[in-house]
Protein backbone atom coordinates (compact mmCIF):
# COMPACT_ATOMS: atom_id res chain seq x y z
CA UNK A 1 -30.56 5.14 110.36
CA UNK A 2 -27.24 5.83 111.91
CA UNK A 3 -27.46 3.88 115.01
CA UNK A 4 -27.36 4.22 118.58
CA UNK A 5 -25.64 1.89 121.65
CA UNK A 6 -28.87 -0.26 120.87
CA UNK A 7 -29.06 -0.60 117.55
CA UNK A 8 -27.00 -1.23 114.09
CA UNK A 9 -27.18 1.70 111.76
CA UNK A 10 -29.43 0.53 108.78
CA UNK A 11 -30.82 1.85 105.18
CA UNK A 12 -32.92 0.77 102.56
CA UNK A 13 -32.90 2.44 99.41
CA UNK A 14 -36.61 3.41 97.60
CA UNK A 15 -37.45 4.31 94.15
CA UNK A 16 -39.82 6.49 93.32
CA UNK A 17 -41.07 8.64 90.27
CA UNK A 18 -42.19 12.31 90.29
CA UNK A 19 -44.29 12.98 87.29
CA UNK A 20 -43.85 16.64 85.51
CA UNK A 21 -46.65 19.02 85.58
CA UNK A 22 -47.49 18.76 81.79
CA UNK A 23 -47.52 22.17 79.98
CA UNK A 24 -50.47 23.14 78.17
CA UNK A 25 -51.59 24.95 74.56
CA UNK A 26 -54.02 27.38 75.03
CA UNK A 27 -56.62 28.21 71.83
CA UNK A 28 -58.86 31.20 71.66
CA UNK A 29 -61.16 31.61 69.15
CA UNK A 30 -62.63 35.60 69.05
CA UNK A 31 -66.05 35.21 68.35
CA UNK A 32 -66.81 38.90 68.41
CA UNK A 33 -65.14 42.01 68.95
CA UNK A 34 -68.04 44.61 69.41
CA UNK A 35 -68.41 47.45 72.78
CA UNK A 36 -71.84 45.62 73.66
CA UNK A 37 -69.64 42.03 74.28
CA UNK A 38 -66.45 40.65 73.40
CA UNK A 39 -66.49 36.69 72.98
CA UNK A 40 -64.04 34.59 73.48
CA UNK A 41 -64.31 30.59 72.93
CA UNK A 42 -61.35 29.16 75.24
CA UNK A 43 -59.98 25.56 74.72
CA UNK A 44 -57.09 24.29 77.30
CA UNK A 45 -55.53 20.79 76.02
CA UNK A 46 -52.62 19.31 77.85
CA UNK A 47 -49.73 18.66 75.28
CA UNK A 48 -50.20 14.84 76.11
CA UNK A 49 -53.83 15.70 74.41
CA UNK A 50 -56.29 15.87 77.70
CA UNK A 51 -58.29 18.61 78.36
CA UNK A 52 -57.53 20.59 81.32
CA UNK A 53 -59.77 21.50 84.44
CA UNK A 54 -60.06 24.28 86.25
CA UNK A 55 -60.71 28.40 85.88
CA UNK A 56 -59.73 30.53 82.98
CA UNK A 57 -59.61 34.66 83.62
CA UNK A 58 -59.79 37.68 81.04
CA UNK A 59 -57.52 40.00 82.03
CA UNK A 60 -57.25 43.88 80.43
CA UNK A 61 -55.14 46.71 81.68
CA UNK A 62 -54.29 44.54 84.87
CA UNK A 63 -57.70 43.80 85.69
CA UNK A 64 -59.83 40.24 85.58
CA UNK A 65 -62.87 41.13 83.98
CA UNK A 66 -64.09 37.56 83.94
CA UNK A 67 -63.66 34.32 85.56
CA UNK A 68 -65.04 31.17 84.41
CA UNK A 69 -64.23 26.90 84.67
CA UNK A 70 -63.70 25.14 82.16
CA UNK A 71 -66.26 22.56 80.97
CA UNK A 72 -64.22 19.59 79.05
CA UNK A 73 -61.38 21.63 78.52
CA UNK A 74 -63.13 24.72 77.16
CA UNK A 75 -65.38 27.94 78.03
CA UNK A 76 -67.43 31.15 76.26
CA UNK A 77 -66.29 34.34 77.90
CA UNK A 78 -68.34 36.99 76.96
CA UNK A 79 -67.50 40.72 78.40
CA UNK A 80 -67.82 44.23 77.85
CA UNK A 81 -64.24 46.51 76.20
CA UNK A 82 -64.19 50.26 75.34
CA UNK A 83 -63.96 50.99 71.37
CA UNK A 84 -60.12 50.35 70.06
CA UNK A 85 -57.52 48.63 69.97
CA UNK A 86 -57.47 46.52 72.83
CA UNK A 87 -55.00 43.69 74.24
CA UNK A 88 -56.30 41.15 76.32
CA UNK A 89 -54.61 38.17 78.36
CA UNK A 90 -56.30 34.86 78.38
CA UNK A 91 -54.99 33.39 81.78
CA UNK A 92 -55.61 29.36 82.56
CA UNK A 93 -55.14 29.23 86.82
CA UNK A 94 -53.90 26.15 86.57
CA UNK A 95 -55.19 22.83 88.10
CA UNK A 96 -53.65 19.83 89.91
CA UNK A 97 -52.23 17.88 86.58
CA UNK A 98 -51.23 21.51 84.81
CA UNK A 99 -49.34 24.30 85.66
CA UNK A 100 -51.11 27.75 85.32
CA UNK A 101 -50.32 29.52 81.54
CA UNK A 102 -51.42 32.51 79.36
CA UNK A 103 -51.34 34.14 76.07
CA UNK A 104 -51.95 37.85 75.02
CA UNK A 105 -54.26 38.73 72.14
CA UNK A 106 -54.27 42.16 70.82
CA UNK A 107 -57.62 43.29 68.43
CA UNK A 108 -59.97 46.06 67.34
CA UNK A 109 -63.01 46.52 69.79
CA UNK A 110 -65.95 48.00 67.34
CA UNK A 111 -68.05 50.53 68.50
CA UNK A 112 -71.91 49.56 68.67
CA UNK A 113 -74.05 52.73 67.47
CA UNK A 114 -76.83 53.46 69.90
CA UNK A 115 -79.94 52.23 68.48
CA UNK A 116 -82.25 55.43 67.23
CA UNK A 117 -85.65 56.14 67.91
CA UNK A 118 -87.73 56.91 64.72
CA UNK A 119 -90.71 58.16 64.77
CA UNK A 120 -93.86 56.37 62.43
CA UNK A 121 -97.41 57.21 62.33
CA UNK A 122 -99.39 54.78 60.44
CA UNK A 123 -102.61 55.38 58.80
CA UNK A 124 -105.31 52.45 58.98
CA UNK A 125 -108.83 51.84 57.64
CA UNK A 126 -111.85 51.60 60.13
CA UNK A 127 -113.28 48.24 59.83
CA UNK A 128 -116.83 49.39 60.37
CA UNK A 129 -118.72 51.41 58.14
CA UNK A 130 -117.64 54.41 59.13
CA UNK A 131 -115.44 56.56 56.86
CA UNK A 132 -113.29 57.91 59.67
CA UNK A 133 -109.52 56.44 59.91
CA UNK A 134 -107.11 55.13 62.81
CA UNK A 135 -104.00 57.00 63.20
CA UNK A 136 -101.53 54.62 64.81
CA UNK A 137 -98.11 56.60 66.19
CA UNK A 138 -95.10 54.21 67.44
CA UNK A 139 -91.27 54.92 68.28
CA UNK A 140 -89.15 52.14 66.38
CA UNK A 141 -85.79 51.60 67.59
CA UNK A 142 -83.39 51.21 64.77
């Protein structure tokens, strides 16, 4: 305080700490790498070994395809990719203890063949006495 005609100038010196945002290591496990779904298995651990809170997001080609929290520090993301190669950014948002981070994976999508109908007639006996036979016709997908 600096004073005034009423009162002495005065200070008082405080100490404080500011704690760093601790960075964090981001794991991905791909689980599978198919059109029908991708899977991802996410794990975000602070450096000092907690797990992190908050959302993580799959981004590809600049767009989130999937947002999801983390549950103790980890999450299954499972979305949809065209055939190919394919790079995709795992992005942690970030929580109160951990500044947001990301990492880029790059991977062949494989393409799922449509499932094909074949076509089965089956023959069966007639359980009475009767000589005549049950023709049974199905579509199997395959």
């Amino acid at each position: 305080y600096l004073g005034d005609t009423k009162y002495s100038p005065a200070s008082k010196i405080y100490t404080f700490d500011v704690s760093d945002i601790t960075p964090v290591t981001i794991t991905t496990y791909i689980l599978k790498k198919t059109t029908s779904n991708t899977t991802f298995k996410v794990m975000v651990n602070g450096t000092d070994k907690t797990r992190a809170t908050g959302n993580v997001a799959i981004i590809n080609n600049g767009k989130t395809l999937l947002t999801k929290a983390l549950t103790n520090g980890e999450c299954l993301l499972t979305f949809s990719l065209p055939a190919g190669k394919q790079s995709v950014e795992v992005k942690y948002l970030g929580d109160t203890k951990y500044l947001p981070a990301s990492k880029t994976y790059t991977f062949d999508v494989t393409e799922v063949n449509p499932l094909k109908t074949v076509d089965t007639t089956f023959t069966l006996p007639q359980v009475n006495n009767n000589d005549s036979l049950y023709n049974i016709s199905t579509n199997i997908k395959a």
